[in-house]
Protein backbone atom coordinates (compact mmCIF):
# COMPACT_ATOMS: atom_id res chain seq x y z
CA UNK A 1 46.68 -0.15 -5.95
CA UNK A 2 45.36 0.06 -2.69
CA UNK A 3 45.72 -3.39 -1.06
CA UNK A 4 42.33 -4.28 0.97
CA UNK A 5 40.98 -3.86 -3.21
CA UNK A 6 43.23 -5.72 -4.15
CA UNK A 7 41.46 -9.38 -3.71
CA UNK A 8 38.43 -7.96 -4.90
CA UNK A 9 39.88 -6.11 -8.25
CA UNK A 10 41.74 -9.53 -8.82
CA UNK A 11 38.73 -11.29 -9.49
CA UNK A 12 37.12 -8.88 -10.95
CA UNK A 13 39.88 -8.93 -13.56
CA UNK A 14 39.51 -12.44 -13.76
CA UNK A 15 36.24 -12.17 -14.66
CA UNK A 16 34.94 -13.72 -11.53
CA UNK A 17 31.59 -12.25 -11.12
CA UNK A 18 29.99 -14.77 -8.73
CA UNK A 19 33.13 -14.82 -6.58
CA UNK A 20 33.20 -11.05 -6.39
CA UNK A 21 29.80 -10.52 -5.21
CA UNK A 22 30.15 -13.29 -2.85
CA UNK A 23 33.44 -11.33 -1.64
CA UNK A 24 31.48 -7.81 -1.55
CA UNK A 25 28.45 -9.48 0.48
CA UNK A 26 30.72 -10.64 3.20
CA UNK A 27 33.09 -8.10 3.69
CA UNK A 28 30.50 -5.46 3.62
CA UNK A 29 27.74 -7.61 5.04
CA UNK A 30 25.00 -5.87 2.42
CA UNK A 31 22.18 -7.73 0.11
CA UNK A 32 22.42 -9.45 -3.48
CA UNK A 33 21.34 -6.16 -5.30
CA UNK A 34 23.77 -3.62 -3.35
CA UNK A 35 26.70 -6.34 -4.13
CA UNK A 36 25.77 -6.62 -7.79
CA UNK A 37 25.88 -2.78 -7.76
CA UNK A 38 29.10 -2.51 -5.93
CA UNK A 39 30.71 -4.58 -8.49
CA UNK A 40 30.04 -3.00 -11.05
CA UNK A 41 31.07 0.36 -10.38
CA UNK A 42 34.65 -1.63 -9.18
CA UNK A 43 34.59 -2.72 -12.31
CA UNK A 44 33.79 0.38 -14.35
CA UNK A 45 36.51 1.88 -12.32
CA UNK A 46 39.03 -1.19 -13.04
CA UNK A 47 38.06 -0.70 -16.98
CA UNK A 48 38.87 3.19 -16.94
CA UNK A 49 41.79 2.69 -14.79
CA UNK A 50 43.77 -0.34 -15.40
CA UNK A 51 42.20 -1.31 -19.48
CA UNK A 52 45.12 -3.25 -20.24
CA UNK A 53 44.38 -5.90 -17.57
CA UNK A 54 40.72 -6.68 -19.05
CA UNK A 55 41.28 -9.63 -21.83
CA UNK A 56 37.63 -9.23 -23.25
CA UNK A 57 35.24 -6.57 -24.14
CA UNK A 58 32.54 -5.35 -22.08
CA UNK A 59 29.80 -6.96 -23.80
CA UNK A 60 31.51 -9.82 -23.35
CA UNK A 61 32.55 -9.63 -19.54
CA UNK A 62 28.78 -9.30 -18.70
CA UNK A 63 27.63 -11.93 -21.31
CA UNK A 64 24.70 -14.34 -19.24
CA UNK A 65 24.43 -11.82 -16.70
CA UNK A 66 21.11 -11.00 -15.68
CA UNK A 67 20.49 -8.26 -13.28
């Protein structure tokens, strides 16, 4: 795992959204809807890469989330 992802995959994992996007935004000093997008490409990467780390399903990661 490369380690400046490594914060950012964590809370991903986690299931963290808020705190992720507020991570993206400030480290890559880009809008609401770019962050949003970021994360979830990180996280379709984390889910095809490293499954066994996710404790719920998909539908269920992005349950309340409006986009």
């Amino acid at each position: 795992m490369d380690d400046e992802w490594e914060p950012l995959d964590e809370l991903i994992i986690k299931g963290r959204r808020l705190r992720a996007v507020i991570w993206i935004r400030a480290t890559f000093e880009c809008g609401l809807h770019e962050a949003v997008q970021f994360l979830y490409v990180r996280y379709e990467h984390l889910r095809q890469s490293r499954p066994q780390d996710f404790t719920q399903s998909h539908e269920d990661y992005w349950e309340g989330v409006y986009s």
